[in-house]
Structure formats: C-alpha cells, structure tokens
N, C-alpha and C. Protein backbone atom coordinates (compact mmCIF):
# COMPACT_ATOMS: atom_id res chain seq x y z
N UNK A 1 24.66 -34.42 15.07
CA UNK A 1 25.96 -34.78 15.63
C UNK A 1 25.80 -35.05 17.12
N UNK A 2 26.60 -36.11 17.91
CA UNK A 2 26.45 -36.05 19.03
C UNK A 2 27.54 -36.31 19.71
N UNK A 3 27.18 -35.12 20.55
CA UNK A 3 28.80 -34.99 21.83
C UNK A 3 28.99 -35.99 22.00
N UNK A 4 29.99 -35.48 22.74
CA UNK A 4 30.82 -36.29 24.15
C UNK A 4 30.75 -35.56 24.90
N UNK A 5 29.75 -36.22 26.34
CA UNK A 5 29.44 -35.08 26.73
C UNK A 5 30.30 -35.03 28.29
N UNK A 6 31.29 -36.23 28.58
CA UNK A 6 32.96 -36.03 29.13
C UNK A 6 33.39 -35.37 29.33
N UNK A 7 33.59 -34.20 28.48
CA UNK A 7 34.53 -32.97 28.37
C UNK A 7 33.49 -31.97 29.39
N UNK A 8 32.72 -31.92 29.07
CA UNK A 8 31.57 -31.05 29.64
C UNK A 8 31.26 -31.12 30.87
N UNK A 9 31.11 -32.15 31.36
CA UNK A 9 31.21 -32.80 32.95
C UNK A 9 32.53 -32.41 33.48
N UNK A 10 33.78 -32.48 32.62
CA UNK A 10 34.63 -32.24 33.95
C UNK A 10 34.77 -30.83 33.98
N UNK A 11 34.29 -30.28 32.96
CA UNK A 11 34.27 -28.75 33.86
C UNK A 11 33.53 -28.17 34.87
N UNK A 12 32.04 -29.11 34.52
CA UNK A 12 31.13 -28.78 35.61
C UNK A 12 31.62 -29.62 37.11
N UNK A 13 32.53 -30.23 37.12
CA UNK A 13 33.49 -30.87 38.49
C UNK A 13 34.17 -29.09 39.22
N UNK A 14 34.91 -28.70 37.77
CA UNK A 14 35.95 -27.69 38.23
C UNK A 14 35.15 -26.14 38.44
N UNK A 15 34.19 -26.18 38.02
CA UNK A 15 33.38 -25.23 38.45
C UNK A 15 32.69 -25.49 39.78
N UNK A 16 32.36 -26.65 40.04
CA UNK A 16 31.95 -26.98 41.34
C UNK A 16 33.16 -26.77 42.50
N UNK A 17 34.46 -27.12 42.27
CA UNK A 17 35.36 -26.96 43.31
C UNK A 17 35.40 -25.47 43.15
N UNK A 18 35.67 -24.66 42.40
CA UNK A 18 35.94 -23.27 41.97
C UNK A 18 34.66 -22.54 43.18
N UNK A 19 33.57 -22.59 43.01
CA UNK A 19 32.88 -22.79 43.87
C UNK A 19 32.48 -22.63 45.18
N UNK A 20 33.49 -24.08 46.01
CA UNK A 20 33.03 -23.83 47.28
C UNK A 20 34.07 -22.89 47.67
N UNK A 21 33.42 -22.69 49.12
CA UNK A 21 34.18 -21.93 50.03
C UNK A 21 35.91 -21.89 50.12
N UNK A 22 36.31 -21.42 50.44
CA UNK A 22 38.14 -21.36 50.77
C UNK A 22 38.13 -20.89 51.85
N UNK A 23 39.56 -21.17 52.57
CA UNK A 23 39.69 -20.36 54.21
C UNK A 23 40.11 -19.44 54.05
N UNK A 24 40.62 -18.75 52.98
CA UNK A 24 41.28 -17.55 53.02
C UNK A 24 40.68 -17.07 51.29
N UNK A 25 39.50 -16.29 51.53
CA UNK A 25 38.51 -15.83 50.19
C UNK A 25 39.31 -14.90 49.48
N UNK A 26 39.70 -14.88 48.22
CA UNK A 26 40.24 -13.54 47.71
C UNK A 26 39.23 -12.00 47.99
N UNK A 27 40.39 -10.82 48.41
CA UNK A 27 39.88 -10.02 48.33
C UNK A 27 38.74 -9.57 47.20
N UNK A 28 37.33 -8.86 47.73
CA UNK A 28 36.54 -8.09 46.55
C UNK A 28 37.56 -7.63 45.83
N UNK A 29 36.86 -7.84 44.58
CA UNK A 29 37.21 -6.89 43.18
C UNK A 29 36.29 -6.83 42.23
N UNK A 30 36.70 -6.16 41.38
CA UNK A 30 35.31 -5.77 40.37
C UNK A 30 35.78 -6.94 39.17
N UNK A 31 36.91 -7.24 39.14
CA UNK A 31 37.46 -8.43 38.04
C UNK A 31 36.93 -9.74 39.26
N UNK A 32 37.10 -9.82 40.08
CA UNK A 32 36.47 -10.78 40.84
C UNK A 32 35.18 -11.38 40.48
N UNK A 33 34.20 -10.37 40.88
CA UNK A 33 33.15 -10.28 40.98
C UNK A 33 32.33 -10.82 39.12
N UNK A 34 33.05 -10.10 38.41
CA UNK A 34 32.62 -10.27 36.85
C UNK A 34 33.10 -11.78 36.71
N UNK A 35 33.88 -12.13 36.82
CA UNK A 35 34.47 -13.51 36.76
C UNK A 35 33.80 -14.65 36.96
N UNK A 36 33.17 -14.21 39.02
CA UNK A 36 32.22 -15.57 39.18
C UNK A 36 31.22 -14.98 38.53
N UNK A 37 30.60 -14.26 38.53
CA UNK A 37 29.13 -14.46 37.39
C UNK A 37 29.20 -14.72 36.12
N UNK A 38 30.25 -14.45 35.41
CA UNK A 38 30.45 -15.04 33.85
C UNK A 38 30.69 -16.86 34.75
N UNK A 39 31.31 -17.43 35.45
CA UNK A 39 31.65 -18.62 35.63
C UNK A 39 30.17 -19.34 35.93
N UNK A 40 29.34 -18.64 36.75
CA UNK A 40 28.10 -19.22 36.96
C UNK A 40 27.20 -18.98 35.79
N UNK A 41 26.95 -18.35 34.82
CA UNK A 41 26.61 -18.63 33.51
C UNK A 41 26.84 -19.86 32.86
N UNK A 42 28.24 -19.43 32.38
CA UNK A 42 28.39 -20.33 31.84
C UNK A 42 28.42 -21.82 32.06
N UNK A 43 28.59 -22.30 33.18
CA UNK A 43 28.30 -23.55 33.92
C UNK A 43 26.72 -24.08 33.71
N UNK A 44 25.78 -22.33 34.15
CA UNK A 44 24.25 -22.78 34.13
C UNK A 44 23.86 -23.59 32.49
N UNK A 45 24.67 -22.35 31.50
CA UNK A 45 24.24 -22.91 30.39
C UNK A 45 24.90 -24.42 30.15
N UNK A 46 26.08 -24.81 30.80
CA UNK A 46 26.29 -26.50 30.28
C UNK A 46 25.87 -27.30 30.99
N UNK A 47 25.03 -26.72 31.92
CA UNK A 47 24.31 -27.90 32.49
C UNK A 47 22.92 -27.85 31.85
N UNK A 48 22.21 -26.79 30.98
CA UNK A 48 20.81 -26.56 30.63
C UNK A 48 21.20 -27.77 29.28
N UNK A 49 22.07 -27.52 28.61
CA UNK A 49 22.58 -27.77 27.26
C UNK A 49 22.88 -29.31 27.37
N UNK A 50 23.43 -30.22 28.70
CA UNK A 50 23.19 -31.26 28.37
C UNK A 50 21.95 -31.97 29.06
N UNK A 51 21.34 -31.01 29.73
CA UNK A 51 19.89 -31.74 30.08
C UNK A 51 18.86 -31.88 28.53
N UNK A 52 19.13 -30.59 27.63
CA UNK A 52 18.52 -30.37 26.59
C UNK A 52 18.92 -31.53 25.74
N UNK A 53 20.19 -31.70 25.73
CA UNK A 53 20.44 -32.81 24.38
C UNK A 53 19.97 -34.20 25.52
N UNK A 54 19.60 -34.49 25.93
CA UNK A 54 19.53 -35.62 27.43
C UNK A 54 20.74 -36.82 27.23
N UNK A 55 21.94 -35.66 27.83
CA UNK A 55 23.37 -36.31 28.63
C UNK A 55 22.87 -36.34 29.40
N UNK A 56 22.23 -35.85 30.45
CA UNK A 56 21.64 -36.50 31.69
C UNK A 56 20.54 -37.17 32.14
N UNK A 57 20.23 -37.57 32.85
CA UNK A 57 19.06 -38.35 32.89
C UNK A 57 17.87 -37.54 33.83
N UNK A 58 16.58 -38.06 33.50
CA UNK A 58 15.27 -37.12 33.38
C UNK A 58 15.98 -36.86 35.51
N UNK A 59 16.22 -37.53 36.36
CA UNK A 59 16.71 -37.13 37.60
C UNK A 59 17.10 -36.16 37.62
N UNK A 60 18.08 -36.21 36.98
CA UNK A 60 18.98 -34.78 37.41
C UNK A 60 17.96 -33.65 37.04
N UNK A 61 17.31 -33.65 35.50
CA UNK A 61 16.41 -32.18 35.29
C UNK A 61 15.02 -32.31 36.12
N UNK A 62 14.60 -33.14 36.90
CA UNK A 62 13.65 -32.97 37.97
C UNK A 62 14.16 -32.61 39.09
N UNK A 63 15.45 -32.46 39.15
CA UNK A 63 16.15 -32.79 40.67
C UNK A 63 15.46 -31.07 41.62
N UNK A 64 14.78 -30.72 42.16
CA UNK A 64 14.27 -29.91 43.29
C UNK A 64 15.27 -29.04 43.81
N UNK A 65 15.30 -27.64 43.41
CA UNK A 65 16.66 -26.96 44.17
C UNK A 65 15.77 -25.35 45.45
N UNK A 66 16.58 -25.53 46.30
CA UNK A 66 16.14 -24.89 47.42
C UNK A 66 16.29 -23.43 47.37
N UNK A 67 15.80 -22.66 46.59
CA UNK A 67 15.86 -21.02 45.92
C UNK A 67 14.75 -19.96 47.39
N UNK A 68 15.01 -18.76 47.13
CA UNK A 68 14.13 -17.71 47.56
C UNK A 68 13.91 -16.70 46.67
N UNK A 69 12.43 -16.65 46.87
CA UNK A 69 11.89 -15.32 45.80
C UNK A 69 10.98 -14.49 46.58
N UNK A 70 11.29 -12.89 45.80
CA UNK A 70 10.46 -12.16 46.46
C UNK A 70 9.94 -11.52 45.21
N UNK A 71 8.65 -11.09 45.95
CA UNK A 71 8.07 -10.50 44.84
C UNK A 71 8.26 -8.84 44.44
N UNK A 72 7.48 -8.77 43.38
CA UNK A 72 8.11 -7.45 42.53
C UNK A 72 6.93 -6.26 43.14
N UNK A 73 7.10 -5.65 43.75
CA UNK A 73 5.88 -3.93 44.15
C UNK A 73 6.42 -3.48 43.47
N UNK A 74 6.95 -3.02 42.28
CA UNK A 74 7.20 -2.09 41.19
C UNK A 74 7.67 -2.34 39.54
N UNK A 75 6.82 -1.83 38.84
CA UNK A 75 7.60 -1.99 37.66
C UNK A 75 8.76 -1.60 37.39
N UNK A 76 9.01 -3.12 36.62
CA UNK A 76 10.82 -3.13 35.92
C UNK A 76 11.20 -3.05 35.07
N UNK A 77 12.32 -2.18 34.49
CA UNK A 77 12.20 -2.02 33.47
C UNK A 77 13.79 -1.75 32.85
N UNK A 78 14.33 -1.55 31.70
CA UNK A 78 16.01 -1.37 31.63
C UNK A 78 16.37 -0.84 32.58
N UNK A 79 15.94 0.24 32.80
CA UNK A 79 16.83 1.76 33.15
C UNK A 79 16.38 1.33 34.86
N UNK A 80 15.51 0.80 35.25
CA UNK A 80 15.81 0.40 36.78
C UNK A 80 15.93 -0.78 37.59
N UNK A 81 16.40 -1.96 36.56
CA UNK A 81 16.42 -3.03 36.94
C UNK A 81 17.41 -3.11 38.05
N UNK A 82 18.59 -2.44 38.24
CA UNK A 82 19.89 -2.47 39.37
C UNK A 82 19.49 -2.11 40.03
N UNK A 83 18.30 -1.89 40.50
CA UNK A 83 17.15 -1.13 42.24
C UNK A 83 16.84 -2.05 42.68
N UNK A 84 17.16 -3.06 42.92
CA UNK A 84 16.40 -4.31 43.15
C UNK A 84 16.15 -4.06 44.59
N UNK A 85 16.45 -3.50 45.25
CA UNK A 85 15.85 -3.03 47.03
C UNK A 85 14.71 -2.32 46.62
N UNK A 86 14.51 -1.28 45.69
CA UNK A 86 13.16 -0.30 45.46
C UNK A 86 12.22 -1.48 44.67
N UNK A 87 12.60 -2.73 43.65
CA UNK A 87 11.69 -2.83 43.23
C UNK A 87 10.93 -4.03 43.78
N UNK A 88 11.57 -5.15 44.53
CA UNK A 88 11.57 -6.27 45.67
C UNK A 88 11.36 -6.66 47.28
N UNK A 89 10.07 -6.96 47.64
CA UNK A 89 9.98 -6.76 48.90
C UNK A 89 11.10 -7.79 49.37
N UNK A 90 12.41 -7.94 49.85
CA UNK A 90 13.06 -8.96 50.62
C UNK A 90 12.67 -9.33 51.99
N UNK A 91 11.67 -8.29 52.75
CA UNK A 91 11.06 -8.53 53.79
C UNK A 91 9.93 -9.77 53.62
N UNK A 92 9.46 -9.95 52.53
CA UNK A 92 8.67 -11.27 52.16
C UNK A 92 8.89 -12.26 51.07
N UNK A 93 10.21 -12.31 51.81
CA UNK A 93 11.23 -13.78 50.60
C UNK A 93 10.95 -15.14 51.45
N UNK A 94 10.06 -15.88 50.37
CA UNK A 94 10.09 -17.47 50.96
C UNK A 94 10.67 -18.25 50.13
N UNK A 95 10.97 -19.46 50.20
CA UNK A 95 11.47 -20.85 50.09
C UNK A 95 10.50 -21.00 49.38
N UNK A 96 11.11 -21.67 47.99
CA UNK A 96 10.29 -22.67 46.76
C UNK A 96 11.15 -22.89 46.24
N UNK A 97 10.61 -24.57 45.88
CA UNK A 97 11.85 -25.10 44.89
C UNK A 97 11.12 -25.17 43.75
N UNK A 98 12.38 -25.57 42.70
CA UNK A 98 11.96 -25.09 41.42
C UNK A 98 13.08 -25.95 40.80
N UNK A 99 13.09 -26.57 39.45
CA UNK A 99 13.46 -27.37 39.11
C UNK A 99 14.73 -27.33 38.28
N UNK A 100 15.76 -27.55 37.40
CA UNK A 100 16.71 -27.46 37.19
C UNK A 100 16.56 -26.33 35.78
N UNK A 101 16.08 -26.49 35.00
CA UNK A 101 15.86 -25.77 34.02
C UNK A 101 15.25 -24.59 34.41
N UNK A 102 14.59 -24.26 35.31
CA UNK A 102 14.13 -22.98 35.57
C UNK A 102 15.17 -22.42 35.98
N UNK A 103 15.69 -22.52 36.96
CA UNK A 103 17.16 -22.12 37.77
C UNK A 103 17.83 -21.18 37.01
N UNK A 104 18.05 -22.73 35.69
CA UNK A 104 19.37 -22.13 34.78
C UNK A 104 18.91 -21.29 33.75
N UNK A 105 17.52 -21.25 33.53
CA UNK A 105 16.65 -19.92 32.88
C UNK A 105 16.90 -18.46 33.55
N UNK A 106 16.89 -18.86 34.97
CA UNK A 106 16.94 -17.15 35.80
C UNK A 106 18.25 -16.51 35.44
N UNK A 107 19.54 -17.50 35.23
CA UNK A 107 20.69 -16.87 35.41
C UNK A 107 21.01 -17.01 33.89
N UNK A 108 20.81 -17.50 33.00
CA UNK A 108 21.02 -17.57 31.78
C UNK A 108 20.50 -16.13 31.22
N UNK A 109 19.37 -15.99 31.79
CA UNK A 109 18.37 -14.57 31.46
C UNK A 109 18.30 -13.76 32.06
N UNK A 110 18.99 -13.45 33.35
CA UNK A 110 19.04 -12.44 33.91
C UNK A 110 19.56 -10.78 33.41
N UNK A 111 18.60 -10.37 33.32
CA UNK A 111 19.11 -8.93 33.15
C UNK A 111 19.92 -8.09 34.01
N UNK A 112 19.82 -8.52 35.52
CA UNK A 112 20.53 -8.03 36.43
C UNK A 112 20.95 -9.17 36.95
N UNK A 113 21.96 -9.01 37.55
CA UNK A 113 22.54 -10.44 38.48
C UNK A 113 23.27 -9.47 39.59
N UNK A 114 22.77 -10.64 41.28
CA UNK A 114 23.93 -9.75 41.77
C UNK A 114 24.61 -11.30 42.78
N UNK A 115 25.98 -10.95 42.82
CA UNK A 115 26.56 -11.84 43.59
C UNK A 115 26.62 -11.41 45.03
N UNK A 116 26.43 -12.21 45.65
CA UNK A 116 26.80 -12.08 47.44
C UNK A 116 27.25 -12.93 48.10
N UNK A 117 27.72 -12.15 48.86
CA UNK A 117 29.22 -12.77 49.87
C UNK A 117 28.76 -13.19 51.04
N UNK A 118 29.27 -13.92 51.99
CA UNK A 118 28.73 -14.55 53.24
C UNK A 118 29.78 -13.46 54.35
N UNK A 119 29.28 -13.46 55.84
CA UNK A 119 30.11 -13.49 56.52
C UNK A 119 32.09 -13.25 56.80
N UNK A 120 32.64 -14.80 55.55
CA UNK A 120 33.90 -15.48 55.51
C UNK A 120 34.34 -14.42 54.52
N UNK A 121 33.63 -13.98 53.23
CA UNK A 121 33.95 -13.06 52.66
C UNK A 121 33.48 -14.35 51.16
N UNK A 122 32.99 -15.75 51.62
CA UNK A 122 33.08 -16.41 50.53
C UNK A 122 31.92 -16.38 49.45
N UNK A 123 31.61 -16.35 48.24
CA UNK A 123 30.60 -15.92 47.51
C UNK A 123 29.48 -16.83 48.63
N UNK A 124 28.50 -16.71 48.28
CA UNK A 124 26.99 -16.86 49.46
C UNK A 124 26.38 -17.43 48.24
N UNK A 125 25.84 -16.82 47.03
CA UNK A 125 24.87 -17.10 45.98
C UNK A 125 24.72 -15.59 45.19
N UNK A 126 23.70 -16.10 44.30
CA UNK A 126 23.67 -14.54 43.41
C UNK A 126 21.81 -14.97 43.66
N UNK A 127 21.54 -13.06 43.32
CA UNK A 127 20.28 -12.76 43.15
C UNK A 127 19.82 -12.28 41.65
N UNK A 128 18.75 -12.86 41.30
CA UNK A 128 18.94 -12.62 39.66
C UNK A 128 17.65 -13.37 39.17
N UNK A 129 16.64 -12.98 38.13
CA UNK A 129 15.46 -13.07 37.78
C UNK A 129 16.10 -13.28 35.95
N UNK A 130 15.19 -13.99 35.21
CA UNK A 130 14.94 -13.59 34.19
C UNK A 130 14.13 -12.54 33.64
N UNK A 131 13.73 -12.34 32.09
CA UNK A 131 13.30 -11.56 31.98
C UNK A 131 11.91 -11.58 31.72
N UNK A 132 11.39 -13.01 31.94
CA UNK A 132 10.43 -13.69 32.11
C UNK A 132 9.56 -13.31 33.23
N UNK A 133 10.45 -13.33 34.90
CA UNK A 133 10.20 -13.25 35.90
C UNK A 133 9.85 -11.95 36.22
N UNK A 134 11.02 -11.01 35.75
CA UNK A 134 11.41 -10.27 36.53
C UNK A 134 9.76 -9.06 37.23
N UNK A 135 8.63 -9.07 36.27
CA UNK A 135 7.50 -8.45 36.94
C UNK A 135 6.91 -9.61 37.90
N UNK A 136 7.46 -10.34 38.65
CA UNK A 136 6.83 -11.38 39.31
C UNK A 136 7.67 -11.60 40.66
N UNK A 137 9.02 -11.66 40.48
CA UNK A 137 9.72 -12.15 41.51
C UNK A 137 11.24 -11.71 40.85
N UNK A 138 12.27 -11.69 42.24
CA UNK A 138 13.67 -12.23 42.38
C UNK A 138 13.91 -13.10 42.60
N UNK A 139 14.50 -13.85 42.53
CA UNK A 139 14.97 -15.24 43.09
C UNK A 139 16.66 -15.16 43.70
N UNK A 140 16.81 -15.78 45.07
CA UNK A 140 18.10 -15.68 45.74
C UNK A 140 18.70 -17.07 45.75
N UNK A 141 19.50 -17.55 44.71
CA UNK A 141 19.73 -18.39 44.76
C UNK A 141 21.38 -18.97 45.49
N UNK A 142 21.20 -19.84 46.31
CA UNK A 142 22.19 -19.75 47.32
C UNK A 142 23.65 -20.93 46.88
N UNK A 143 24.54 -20.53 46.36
CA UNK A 143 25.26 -20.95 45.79
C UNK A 143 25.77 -22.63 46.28
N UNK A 144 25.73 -22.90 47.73
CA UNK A 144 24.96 -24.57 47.75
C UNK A 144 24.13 -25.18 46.51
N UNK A 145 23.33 -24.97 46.41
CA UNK A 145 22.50 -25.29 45.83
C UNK A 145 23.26 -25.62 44.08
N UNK A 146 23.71 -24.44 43.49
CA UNK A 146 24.86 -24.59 42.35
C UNK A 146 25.14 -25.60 42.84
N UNK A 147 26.33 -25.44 43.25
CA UNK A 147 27.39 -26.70 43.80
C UNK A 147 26.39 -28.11 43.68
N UNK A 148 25.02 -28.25 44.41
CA UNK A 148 24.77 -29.57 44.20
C UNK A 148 24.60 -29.96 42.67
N UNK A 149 23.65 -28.87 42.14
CA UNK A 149 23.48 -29.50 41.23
C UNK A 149 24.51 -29.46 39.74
N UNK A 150 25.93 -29.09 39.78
CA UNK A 150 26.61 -29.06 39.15
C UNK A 150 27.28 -30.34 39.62
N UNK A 151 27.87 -30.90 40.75
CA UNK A 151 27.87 -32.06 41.31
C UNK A 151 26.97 -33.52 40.59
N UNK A 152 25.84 -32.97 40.90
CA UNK A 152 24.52 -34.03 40.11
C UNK A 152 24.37 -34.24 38.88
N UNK A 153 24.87 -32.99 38.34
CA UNK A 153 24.91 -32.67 36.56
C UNK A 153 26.58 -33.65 36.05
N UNK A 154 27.27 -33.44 36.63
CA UNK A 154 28.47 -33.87 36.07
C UNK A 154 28.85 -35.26 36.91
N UNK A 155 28.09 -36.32 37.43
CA UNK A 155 27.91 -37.46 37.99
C UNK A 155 26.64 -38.39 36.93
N UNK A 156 26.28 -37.57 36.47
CA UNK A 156 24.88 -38.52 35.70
C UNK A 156 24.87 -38.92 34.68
N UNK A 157 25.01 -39.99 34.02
CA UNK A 157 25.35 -40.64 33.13
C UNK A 157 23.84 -41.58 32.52
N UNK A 158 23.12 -40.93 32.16
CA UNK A 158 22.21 -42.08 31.79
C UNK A 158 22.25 -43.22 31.21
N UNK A 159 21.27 -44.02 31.39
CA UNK A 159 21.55 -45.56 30.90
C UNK A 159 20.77 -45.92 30.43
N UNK A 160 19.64 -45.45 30.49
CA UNK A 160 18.32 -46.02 29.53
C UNK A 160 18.00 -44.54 29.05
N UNK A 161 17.38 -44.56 27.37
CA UNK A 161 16.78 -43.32 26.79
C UNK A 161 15.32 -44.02 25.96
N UNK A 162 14.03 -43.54 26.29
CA UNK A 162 12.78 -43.88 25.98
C UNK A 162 11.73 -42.48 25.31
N UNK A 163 11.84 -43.11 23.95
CA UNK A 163 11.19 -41.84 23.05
C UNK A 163 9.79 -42.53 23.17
N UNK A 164 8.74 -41.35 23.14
CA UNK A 164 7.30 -41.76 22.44
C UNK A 164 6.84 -40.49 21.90
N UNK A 165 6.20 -40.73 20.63
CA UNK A 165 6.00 -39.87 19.88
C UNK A 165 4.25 -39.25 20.15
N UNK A 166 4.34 -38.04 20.34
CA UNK A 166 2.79 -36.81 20.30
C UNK A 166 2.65 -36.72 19.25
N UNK A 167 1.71 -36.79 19.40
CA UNK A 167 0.90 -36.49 17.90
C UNK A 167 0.65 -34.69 18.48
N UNK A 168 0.53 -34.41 19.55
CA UNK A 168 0.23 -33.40 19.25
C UNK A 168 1.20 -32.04 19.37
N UNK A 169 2.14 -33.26 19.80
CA UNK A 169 3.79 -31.83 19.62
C UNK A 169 4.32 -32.04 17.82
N UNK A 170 3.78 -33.75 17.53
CA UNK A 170 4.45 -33.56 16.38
C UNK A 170 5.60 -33.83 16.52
N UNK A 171 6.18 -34.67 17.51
CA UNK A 171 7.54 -34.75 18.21
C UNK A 171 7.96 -35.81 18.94
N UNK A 172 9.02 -36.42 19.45
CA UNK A 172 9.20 -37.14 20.39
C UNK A 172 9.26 -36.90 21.87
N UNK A 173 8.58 -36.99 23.24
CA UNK A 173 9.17 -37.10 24.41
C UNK A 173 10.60 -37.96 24.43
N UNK A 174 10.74 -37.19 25.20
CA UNK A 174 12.49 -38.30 25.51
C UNK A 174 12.60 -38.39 26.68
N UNK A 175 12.95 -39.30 27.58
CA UNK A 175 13.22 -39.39 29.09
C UNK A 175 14.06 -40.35 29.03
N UNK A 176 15.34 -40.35 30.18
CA UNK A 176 16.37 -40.95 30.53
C UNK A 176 16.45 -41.03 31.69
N UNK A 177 16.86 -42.03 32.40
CA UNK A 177 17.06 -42.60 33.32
C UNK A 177 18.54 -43.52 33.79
C-alpha cells in the first residue's frame, strides 16, 4: 500500500513551529516536559518512516546534522542509565555530524532521554543515546538542528526514484532525488 505522505509532512511543519522558541516559554512542568519528548519521538519516527518508505529524497536522509557526544567511563545499564553525569565525560563532548537516520535511531531508542532548557527558559535540545550507543557515547542533540531537519523532511518531495537490484542483498537499492 502506499501513503500519502501529505498528511505526514504537515505535521512535521507543526512540530517544527511547536518547536521553536517563544518570548514568553511556558512554565517547567513534569506534563510539560513528558509532552515535548513524546512530541520529539514521535516526529523522529515520521521522519525515519518516510525516509524508509523513500517520501523523501536520498538528500534529505544524507542531509549532515550538527550533534555532540561524549563518551561513556562507565558501564550502563537499566538501573543506572538516569546518571548520565556519573556515566559521561561532558568535559570531553565534541562536534560530529551524523546523518538523519542515526539521529532518529538515538531518540527513537533512547532508554534515557533528557530535555534541556536554554537560558529564555526555551527547550535547548535533548540528551539521549540509543541502546546501541549507549556503552560508547551520549549524544546532545540541539534542538536547531530538529527544527532543520523536520523543516527539510516536510519540504522534500522527490521526483525521480532509481532501483538496482544486489544480488547480494537479494534486494533492491532505492535512491530518490
């Protein structure tokens, strides 16, 4: 069956305005707080979901996003994943980008997620690893960065789609443009 994948884009519009900054941030709350991270989920997953079916074009899932990771000095595990100061040096967080599907892997899979606020009081980005990562790195992903590429995700409309078949996936590549 195949979407329409219309409907899907304009939420990733209204999640993008939802998003940015405001001049006057609602007070913290704990319904707050649960809210934007269920909202940034679920956004990550409709943007993974139409890169996967390719509503978008191979651009957008190459598109380069500007993240920070630090690495892990301690094993992680259920019961102490919410330590993320004991288990993460943040004193040696650098800059790497990393590509659209990974992104939406960290927050799709995150076992811990944490949101943070700027200065204004306005969300900043969330910190949050999969469970892939999580003996390797955190990743701080700075909610700019969302915004673009939910922006990029719900603007892309491909126009050309080009299969060639592996013999050794047994499968088709697909790329759009």
């Amino acid at each position: 069956m195949v979407i329409e994948s219309k409907y899907w884009r304009e939420d990733l519009v209204q999640y993008a305005k939802k998003f940015k900054p405001k001049i006057k941030p609602k007070r913290w709350s704990e319904r707050n707080l649960v809210n934007f991270e269920k909202d940034i989920i679920v956004s990550m997953f409709m943007v993974r979901m139409l890169a996967e079916r390719h509503k978008v074009s191979s651009n957008t899932t190459k598109l380069g996003l500007k993240i920070f990771r630090s690495p892990c000095i301690k094993k992680v595990n259920y019961r102490n994943q919410y330590s993320v100061d004991e288990l993460y040096d943040f004193e040696k967080e650098e800059s790497v980008t990393k590509d659209v599907i990974f992104v939406c892997n960290q927050l799709i899979h995150s076992g811990a997620m944490f949101a943070y606020r700027n200065e204004n009081r306005n969300w900043d980005g969330v910190i949050a690893c999969s469970d892939f990562e999580r003996q390797k790195y955190v990743y701080r992903i700075p909610l700019s960065e969302v915004i673009k590429l939910l922006e990029t995700a719900a603007n892309d409309y491909p126009h050309e789609i080009r299969m060639t078949y592996c013999d050794k996936k047994e499968d088709y590549i697909v790329t759009t443009n």
